[in-house]
Protein backbone atom coordinates (compact mmCIF):
# COMPACT_ATOMS: atom_id res chain seq x y z
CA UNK A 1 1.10 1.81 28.00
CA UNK A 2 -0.50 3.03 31.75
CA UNK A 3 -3.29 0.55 32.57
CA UNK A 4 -5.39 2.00 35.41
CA UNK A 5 -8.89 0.18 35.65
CA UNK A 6 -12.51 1.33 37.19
CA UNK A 7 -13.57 -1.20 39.56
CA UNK A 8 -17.27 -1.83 40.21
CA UNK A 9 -17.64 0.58 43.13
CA UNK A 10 -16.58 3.63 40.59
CA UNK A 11 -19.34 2.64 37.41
CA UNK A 12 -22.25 4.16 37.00
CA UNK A 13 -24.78 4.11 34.22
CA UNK A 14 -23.86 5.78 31.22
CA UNK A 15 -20.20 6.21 31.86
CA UNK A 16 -18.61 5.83 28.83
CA UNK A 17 -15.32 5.46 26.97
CA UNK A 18 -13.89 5.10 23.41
CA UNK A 19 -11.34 3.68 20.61
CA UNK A 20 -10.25 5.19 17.72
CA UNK A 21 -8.83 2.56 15.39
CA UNK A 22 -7.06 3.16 11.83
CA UNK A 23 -7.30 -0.35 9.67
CA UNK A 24 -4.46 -1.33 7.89
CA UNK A 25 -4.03 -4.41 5.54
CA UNK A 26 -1.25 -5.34 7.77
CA UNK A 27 -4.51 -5.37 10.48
CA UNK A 28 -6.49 -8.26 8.50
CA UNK A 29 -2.92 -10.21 7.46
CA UNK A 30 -2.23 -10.80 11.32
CA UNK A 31 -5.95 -10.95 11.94
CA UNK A 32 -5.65 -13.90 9.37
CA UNK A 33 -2.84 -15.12 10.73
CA UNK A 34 -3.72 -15.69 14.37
CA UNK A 35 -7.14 -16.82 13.39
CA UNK A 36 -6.96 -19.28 10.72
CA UNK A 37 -9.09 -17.46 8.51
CA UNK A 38 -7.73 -16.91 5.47
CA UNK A 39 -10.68 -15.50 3.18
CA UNK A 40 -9.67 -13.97 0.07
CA UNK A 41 -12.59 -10.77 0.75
CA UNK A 42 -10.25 -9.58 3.40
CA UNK A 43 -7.07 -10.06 2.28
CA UNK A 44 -6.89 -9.25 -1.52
CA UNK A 45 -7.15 -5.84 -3.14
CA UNK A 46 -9.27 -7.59 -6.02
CA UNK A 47 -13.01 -7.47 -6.79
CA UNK A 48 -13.73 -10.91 -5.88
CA UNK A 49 -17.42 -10.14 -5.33
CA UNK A 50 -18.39 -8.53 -8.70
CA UNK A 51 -19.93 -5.68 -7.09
CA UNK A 52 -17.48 -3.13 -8.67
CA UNK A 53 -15.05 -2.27 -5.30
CA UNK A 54 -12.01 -3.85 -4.66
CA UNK A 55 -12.50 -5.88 -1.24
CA UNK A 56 -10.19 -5.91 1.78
CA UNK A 57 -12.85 -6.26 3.97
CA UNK A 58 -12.70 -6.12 7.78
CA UNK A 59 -13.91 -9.60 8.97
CA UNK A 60 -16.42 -9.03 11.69
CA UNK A 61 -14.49 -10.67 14.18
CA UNK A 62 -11.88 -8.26 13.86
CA UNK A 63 -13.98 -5.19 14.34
CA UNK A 64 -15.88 -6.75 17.73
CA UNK A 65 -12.21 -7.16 18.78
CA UNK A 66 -11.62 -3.51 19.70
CA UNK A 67 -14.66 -3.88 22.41
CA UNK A 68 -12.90 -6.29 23.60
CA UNK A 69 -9.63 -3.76 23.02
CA UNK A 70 -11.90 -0.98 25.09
CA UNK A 71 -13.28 -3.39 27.69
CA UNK A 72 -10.03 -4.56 28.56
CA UNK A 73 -7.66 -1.56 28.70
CA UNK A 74 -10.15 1.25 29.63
CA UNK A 75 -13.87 0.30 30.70
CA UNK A 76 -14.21 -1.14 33.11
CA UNK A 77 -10.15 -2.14 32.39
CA UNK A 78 -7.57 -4.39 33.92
CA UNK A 79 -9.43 -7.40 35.37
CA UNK A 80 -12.43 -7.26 33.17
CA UNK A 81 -13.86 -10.66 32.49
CA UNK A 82 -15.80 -10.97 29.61
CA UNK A 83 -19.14 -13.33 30.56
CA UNK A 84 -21.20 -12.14 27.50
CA UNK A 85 -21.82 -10.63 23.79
CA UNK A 86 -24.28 -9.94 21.70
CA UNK A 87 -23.47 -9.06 17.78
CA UNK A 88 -25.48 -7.08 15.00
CA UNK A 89 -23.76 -6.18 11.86
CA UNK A 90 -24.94 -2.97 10.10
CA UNK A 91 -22.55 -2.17 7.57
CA UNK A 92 -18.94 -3.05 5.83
CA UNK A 93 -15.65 -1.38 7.15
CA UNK A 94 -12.26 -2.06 5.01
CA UNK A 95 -8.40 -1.27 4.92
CA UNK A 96 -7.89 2.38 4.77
CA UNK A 97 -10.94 3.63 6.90
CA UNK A 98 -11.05 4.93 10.55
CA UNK A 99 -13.40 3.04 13.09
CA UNK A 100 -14.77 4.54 16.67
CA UNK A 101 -15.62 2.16 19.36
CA UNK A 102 -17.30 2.71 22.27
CA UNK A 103 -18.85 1.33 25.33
CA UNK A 104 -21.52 2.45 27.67
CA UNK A 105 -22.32 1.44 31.35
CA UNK A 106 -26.09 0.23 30.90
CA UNK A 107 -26.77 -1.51 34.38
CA UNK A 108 -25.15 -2.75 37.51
CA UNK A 109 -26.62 -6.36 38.19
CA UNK A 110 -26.55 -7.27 42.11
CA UNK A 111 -24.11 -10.37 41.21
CA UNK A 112 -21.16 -7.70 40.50
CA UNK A 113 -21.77 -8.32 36.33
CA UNK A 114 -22.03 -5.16 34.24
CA UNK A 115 -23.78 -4.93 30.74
CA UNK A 116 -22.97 -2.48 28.55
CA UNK A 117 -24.56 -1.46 25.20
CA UNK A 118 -21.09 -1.34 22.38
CA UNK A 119 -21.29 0.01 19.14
CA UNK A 120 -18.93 0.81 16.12
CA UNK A 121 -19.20 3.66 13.79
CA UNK A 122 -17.00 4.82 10.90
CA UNK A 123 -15.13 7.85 11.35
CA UNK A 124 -15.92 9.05 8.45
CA UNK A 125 -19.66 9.45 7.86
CA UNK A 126 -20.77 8.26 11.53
CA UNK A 127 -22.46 4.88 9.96
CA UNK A 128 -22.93 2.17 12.42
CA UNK A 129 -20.99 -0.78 11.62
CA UNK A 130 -21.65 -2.91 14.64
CA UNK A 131 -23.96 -2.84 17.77
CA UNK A 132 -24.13 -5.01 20.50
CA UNK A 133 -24.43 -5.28 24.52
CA UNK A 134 -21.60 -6.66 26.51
CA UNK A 135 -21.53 -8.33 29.79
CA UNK A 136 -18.74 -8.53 32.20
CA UNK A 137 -17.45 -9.31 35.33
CA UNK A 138 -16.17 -6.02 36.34
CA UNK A 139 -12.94 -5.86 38.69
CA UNK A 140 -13.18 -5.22 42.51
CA UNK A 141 -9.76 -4.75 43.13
CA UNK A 142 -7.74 -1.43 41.77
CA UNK A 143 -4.97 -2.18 39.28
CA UNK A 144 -2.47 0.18 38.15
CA UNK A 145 0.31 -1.03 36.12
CA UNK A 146 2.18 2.03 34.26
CA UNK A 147 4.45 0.49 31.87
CA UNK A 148 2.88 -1.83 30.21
CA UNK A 149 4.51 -3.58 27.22
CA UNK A 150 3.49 -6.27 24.67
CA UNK A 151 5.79 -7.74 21.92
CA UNK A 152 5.27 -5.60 18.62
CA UNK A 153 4.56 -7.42 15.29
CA UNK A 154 5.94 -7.16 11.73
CA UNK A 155 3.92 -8.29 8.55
CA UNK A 156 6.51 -10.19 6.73
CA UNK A 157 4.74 -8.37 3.37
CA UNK A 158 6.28 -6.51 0.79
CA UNK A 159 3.63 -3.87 0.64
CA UNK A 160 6.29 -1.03 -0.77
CA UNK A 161 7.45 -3.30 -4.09
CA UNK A 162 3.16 -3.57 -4.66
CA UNK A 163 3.09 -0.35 -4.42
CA UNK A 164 6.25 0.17 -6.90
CA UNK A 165 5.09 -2.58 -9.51
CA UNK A 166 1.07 -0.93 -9.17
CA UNK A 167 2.66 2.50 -10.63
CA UNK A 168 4.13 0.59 -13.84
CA UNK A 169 0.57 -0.69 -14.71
CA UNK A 170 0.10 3.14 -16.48
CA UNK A 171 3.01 3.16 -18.40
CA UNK A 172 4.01 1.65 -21.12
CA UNK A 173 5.90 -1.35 -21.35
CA UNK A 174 9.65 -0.82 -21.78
CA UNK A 175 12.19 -2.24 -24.50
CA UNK A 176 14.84 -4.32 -23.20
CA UNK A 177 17.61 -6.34 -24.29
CA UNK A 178 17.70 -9.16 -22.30
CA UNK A 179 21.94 -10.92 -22.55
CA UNK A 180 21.81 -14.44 -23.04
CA UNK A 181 18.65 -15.45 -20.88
CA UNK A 182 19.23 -19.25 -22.14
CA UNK A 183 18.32 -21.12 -18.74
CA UNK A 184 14.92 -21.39 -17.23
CA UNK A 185 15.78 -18.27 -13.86
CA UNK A 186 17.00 -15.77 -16.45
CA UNK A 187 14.50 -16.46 -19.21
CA UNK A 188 11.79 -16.91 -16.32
CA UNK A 189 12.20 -13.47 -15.03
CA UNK A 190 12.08 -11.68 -18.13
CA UNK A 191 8.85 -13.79 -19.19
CA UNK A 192 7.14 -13.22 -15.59
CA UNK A 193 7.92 -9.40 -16.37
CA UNK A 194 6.66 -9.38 -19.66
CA UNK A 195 3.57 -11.21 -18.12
CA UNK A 196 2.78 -8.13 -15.96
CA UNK A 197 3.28 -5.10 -18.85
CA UNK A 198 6.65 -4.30 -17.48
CA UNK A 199 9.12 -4.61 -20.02
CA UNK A 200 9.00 -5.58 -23.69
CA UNK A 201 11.66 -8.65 -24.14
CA UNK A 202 14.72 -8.86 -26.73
CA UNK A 203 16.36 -11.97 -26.30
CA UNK A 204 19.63 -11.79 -27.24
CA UNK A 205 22.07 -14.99 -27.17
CA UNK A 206 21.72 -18.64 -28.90
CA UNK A 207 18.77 -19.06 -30.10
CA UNK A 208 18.55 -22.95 -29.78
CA UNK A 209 19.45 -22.50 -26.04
CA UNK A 210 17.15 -19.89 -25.32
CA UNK A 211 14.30 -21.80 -27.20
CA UNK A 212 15.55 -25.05 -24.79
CA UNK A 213 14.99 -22.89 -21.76
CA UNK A 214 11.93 -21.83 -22.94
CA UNK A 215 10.73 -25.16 -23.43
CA UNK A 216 11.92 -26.39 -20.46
CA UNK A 217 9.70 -23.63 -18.40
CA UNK A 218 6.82 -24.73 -20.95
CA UNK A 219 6.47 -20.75 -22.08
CA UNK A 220 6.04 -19.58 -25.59
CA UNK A 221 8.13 -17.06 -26.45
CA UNK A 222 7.30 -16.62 -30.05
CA UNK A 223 5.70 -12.87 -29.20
CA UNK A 224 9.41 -11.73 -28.59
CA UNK A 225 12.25 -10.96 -30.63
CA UNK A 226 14.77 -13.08 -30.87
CA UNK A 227 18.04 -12.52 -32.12
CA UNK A 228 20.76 -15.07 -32.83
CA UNK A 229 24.20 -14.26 -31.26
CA UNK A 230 26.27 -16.95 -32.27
CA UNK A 231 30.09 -17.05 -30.16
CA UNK A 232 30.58 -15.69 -26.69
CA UNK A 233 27.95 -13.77 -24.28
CA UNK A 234 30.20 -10.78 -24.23
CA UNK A 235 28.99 -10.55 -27.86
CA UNK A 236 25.31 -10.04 -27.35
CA UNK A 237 26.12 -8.00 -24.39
CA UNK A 238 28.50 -5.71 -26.75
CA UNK A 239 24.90 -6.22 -29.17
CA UNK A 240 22.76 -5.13 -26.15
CA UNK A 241 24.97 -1.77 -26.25
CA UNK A 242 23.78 -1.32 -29.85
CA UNK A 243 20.70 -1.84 -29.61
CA UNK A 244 21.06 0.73 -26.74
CA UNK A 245 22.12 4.07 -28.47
CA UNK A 246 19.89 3.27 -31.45
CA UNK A 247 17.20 3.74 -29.19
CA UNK A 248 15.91 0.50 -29.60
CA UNK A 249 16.71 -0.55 -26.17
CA UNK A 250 15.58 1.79 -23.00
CA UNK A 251 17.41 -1.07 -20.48
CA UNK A 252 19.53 -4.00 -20.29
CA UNK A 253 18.81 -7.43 -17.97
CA UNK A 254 21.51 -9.71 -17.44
CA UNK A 255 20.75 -13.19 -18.10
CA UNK A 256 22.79 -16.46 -17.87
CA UNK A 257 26.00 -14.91 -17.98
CA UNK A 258 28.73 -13.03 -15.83
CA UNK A 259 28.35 -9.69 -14.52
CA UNK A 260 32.06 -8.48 -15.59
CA UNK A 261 31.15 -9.68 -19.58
CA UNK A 262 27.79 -8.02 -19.60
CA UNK A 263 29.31 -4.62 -18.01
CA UNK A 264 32.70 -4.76 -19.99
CA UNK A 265 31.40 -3.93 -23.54
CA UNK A 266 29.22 -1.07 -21.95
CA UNK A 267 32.44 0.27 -20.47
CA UNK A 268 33.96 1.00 -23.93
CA UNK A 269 34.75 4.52 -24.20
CA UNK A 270 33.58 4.47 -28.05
CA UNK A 271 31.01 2.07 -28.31
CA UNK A 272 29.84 1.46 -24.69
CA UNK A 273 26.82 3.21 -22.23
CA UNK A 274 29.28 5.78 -20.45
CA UNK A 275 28.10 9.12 -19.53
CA UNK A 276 30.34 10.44 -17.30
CA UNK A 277 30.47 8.73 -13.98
CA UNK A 278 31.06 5.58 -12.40
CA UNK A 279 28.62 2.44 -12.61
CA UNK A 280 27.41 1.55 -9.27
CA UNK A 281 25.45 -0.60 -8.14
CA UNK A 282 22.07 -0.01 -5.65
CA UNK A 283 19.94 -2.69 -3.97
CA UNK A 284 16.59 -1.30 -3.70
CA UNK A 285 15.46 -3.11 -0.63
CA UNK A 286 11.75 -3.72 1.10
CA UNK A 287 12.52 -4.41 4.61
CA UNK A 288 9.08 -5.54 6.76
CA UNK A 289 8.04 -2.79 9.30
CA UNK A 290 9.88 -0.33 7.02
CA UNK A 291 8.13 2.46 6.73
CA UNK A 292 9.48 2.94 3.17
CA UNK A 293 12.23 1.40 1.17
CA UNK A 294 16.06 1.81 2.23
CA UNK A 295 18.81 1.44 -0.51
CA UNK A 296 22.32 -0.40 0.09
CA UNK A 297 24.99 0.76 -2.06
CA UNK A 298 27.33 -0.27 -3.16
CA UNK A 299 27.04 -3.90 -2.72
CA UNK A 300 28.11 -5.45 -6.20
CA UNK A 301 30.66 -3.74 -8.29
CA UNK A 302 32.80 -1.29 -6.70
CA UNK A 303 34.78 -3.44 -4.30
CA UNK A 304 37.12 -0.42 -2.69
CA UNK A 305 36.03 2.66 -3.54
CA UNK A 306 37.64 5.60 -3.29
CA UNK A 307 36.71 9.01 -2.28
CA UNK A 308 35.52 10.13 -5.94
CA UNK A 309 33.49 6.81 -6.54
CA UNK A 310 31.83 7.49 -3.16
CA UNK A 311 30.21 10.49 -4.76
CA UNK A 312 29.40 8.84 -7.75
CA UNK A 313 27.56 5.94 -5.66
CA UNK A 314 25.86 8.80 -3.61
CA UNK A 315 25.04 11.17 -6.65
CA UNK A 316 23.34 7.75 -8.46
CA UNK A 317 21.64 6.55 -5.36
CA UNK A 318 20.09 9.91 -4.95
CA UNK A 319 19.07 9.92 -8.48
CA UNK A 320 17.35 6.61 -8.29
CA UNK A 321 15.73 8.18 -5.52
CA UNK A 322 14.43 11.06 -6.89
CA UNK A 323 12.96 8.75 -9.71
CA UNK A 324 10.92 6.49 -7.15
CA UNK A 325 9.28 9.64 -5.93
CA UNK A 326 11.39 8.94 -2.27
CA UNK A 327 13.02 12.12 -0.24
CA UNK A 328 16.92 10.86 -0.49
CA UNK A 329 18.69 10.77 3.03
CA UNK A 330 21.50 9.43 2.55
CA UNK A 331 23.67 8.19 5.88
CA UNK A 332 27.52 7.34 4.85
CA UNK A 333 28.11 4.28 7.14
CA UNK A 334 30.94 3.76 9.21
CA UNK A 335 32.14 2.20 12.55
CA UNK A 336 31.45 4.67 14.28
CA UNK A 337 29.66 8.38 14.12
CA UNK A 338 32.70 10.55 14.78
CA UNK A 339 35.43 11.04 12.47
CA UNK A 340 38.07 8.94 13.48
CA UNK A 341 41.73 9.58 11.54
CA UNK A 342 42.64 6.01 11.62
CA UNK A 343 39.12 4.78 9.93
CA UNK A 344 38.90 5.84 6.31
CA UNK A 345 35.53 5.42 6.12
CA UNK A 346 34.92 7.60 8.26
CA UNK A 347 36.74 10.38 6.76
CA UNK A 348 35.21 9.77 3.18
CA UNK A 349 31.39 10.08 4.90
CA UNK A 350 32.66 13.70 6.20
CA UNK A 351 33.93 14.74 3.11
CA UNK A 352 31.13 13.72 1.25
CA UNK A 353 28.57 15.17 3.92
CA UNK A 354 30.42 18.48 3.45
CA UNK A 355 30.63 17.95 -0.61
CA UNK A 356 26.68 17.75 -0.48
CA UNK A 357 26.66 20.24 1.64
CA UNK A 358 28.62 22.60 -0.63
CA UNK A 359 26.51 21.44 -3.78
CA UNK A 360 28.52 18.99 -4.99
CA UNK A 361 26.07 15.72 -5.26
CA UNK A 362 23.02 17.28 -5.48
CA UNK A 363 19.10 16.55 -4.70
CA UNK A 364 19.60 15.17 -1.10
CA UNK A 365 20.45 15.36 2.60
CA UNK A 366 23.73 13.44 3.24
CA UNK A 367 25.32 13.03 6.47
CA UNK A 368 28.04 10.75 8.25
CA UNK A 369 29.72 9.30 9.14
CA UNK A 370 27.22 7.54 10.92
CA UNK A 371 27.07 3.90 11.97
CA UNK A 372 24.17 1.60 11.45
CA UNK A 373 22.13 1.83 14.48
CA UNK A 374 22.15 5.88 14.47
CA UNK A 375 21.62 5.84 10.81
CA UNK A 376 17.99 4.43 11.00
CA UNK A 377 17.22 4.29 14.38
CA UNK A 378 16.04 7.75 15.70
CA UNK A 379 16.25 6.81 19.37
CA UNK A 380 20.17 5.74 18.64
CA UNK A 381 20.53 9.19 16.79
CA UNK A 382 19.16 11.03 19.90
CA UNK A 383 20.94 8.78 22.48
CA UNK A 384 24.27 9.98 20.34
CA UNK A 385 22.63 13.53 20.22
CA UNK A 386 22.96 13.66 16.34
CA UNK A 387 20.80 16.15 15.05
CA UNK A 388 19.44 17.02 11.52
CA UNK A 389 17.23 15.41 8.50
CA UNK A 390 18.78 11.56 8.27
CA UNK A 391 20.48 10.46 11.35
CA UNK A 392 17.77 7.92 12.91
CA UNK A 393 15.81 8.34 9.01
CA UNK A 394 18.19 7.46 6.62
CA UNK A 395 17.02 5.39 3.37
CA UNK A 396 20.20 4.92 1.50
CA UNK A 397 22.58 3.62 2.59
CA UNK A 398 26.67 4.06 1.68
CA UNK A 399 28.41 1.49 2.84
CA UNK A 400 32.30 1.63 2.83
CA UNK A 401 33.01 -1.10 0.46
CA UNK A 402 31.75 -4.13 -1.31
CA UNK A 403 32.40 -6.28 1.67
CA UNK A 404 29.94 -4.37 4.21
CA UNK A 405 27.38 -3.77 1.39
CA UNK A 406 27.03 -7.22 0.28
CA UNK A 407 26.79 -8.62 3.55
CA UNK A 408 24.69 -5.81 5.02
CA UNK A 409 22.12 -6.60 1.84
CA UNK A 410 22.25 -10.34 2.43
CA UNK A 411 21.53 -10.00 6.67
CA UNK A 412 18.38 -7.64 5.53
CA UNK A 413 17.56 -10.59 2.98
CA UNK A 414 17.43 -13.25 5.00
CA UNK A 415 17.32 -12.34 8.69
CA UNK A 416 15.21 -9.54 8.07
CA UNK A 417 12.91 -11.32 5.24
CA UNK A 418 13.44 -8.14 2.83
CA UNK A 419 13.13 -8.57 -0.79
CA UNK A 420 15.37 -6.76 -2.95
CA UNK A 421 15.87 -5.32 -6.53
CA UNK A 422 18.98 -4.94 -8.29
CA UNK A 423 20.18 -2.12 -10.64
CA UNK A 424 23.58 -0.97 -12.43
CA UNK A 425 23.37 3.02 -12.69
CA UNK A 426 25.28 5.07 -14.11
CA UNK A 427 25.00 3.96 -17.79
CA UNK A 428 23.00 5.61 -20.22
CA UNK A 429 20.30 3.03 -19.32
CA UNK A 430 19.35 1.57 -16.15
CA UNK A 431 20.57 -2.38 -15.94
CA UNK A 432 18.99 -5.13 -14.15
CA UNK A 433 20.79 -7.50 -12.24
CA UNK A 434 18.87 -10.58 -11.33
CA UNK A 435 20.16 -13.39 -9.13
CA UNK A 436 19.73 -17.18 -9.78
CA UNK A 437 17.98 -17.50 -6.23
CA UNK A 438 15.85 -14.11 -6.19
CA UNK A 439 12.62 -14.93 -6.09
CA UNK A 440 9.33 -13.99 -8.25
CA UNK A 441 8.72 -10.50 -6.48
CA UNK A 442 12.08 -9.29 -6.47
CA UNK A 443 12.53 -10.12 -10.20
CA UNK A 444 9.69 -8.13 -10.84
CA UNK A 445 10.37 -5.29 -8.56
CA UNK A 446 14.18 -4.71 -9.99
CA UNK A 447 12.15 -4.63 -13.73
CA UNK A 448 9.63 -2.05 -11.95
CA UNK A 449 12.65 0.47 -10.47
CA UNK A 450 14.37 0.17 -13.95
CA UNK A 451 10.98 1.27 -15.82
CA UNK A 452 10.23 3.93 -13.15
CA UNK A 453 14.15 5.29 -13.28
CA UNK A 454 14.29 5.07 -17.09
CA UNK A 455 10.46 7.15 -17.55
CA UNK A 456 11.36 9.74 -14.86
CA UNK A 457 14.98 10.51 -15.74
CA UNK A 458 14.27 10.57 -19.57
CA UNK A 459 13.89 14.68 -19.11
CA UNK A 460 16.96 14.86 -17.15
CA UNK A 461 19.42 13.52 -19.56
């Protein structure tokens, strides 16, 4: 930012400058934050107030804080000092809606002060919001300063998982067989899910155990079926595949039981959820300051893939895409951006850059290799001078093995505060693949992407 100020020698009445300002919820959470008030009619997207909008309401504060924003940076500018202001509050302004603040010069007072009349209007319709006269001690001295930098700020919300879970509130909820949910995480996420019109629970397993986990949550699970699966878990999973291509099913959610005997039966060539490619698996991940969700695959099951897996993973990933209504780029990682003969990895990303290129995967932009920084960082992608749709905007992410995805999906976890959900594709039905620590949000979000990738890939089958 270039700071160059107006001292008092260059105002005169009815000079005038101006702020255009774009609220964003992320606005009134650090608003919030930083000053301790935490009032529910400015942070929730509820109708708290019974007067028929939802709120998110701009605390007053907030909006007199861009005079202060115009005071400081533009009129009179650097080395302002504010002495003085006076408030009146016309109307509401909330999340979503454009405000215009200016300032006007009224009168030079012999002492050196300024007052200036400040108002705030809504871009909009032009409706006052605020009014009020300022008064300042304007700067004497000329201050130039042209690169000017403050630390930036992420929200630490999880705005694009709302926004996923909001779209399942119009459809309806969605069958699934839930595989031996018998302790209080597994039988916890399925209930929370159920709770929010999500999915429609089966419970398959023990019955006494999955009644003891129920109790022990204090939940009553009598609205579900239940069926009885006496003997191993692989046998309600192989019972999960049934209930699957009778169409009684539309997805699967592992519960208290290992990944390997949930996906075995569904493996079977004769009785299992093949149809034609590999099962991967995709972390669906909300990343603060994100400006949309980015993808990690594959972090679970595939633990070296080879060159034809790879295109299955991207082919999958892409589809998953497509159902969550995102443009797939897809950026094959690597070491390094330049295909190097001694680093399979980056060989694969070539090939399958060219395959996608040549038609086979289909419905994206994929590129590599590419490494990490150049694959979603634009300014790394120009410093390299890589060109095209994804370097510097990718949002999925192929990572050369199970190794670099896991890890790469556990750094955005918990350095980067994401929240993730977890699907199998590749079956006939999506699968969800909950973790014992995942928390509330992410439980919900991985039953969200399976309802959303099961209603808008039912035509495409």
């Amino acid at each position: 930012m270039h700071l160059i100020n107006r001292t008092l020698d260059e105002l005169a009445p009815g000079d005038s400058a101006e702020l255009r300002r774009l609220i964003t919820a992320d606005d009134l959470y650090v608003f919030a934050v930083a000053s301790g008030n935490y009032n529910p009619m400015h942070l929730t997207d509820s109708d708290l107030d019974g007067d028929g909008t939802t709120e998110r309401v701009a605390p007053g504060m907030f909006i007199a804080s861009l005079i202060s924003g115009v005071l400081g940076t533009q009129l009179p500018g650097a080395g302002t000092l504010y002495l003085q202001q006076s408030l009146d509050f016309h109307a509401r302004a909330h999340a979503g809606e454009e405000l215009i603040c200016q300032v006007t010069v009224r009168e030079k007072l012999a002492d050196g002060r300024v007052r200036l009349d400040t108002t705030v209007r809504r871009a909009s319709d032009d409706v006052l919001v605020l009014s009020g006269q300022a008064l300042v001690q304007a700067p004497r001295e000329k201050i130039d300063l042209p690169d000017v930098e403050v630390p930036g700020l992420i929200v630490q919300r999880h705005r694009h998982f709302e926004a996923l879970m909001a779209r399942t509130r119009d459809l309806p909820a969605m069958p699934t067989a839930v595989v031996c949910p018998d302790d209080p995480n597994s039988l916890g996420g399925a209930v929370l899910a159920a709770r929010e019109g999500i999915i429609t629970p089966i419970l398959l397993g023990q019955t006494a155990l999955i009644r003891a986990a129920a109790a022990e949550l204090g939940e009553d699970i009598s609205a579900f079926e239940l069926i009885d699966v006496p003997g191993s878990d692989e046998a309600a999973a192989v019972l999960a595949c049934t209930l699957v291509r009778e169409g009684k099913a539309a997805a699967v959610m592992k519960g208290h039981l290992h990944t390997d005997d949930l996906l075995r039966p569904m493996l079977d060539k004769t009785n299992g959820l093949r149809i034609g490619r590999r099962f991967t698996h995709v972390f669906v991940m909300d990343v603060p300051g994100q400006p949309e969700p980015v993808m990690v695959t594959d972090a679970a099951i595939n633990i070296a893939p080879d060159l034809a897996t790879k295109v299955d993973i991207c082919q999958n990933a892409i589809d998953l895409a497509l159902a969550l209504d995102l443009e797939p780029r897809v950026g094959v990682l690597s070491a390094v951006e330049t295909v190097n003969p001694a680093i399979q990895s980056s060989i694969d990303a070539a090939l399958l850059s060219k395959m996608a290129e040549r038609g086979q995967i289909k419905g994206g932009q994929v590129d590599g290799p590419l490494a990490m920084d150049n694959a979603v960082d634009m300014s790394a992608a120009r410093t390299k001078g890589l060109k095209g749709g994804v370097a510097g905007r990718a949002n999925i992410l192929v990572v050369p093995d199970l190794d670099a995805g896991n890890m790469l999906a556990k750094q955005l976890t918990f350095i980067s505060h994401a929240e993730s959900a977890g699907l199998v594709l590749g079956a006939r039905v999506p699968v969800i693949l909950n973790s014992r620590s995942d928390s509330p949000i992410s439980r919900l979000a991985s039953c969200a992407v399976a309802a959303l990738h099961h209603t808008n890939t039912q035509g495409r089958r």
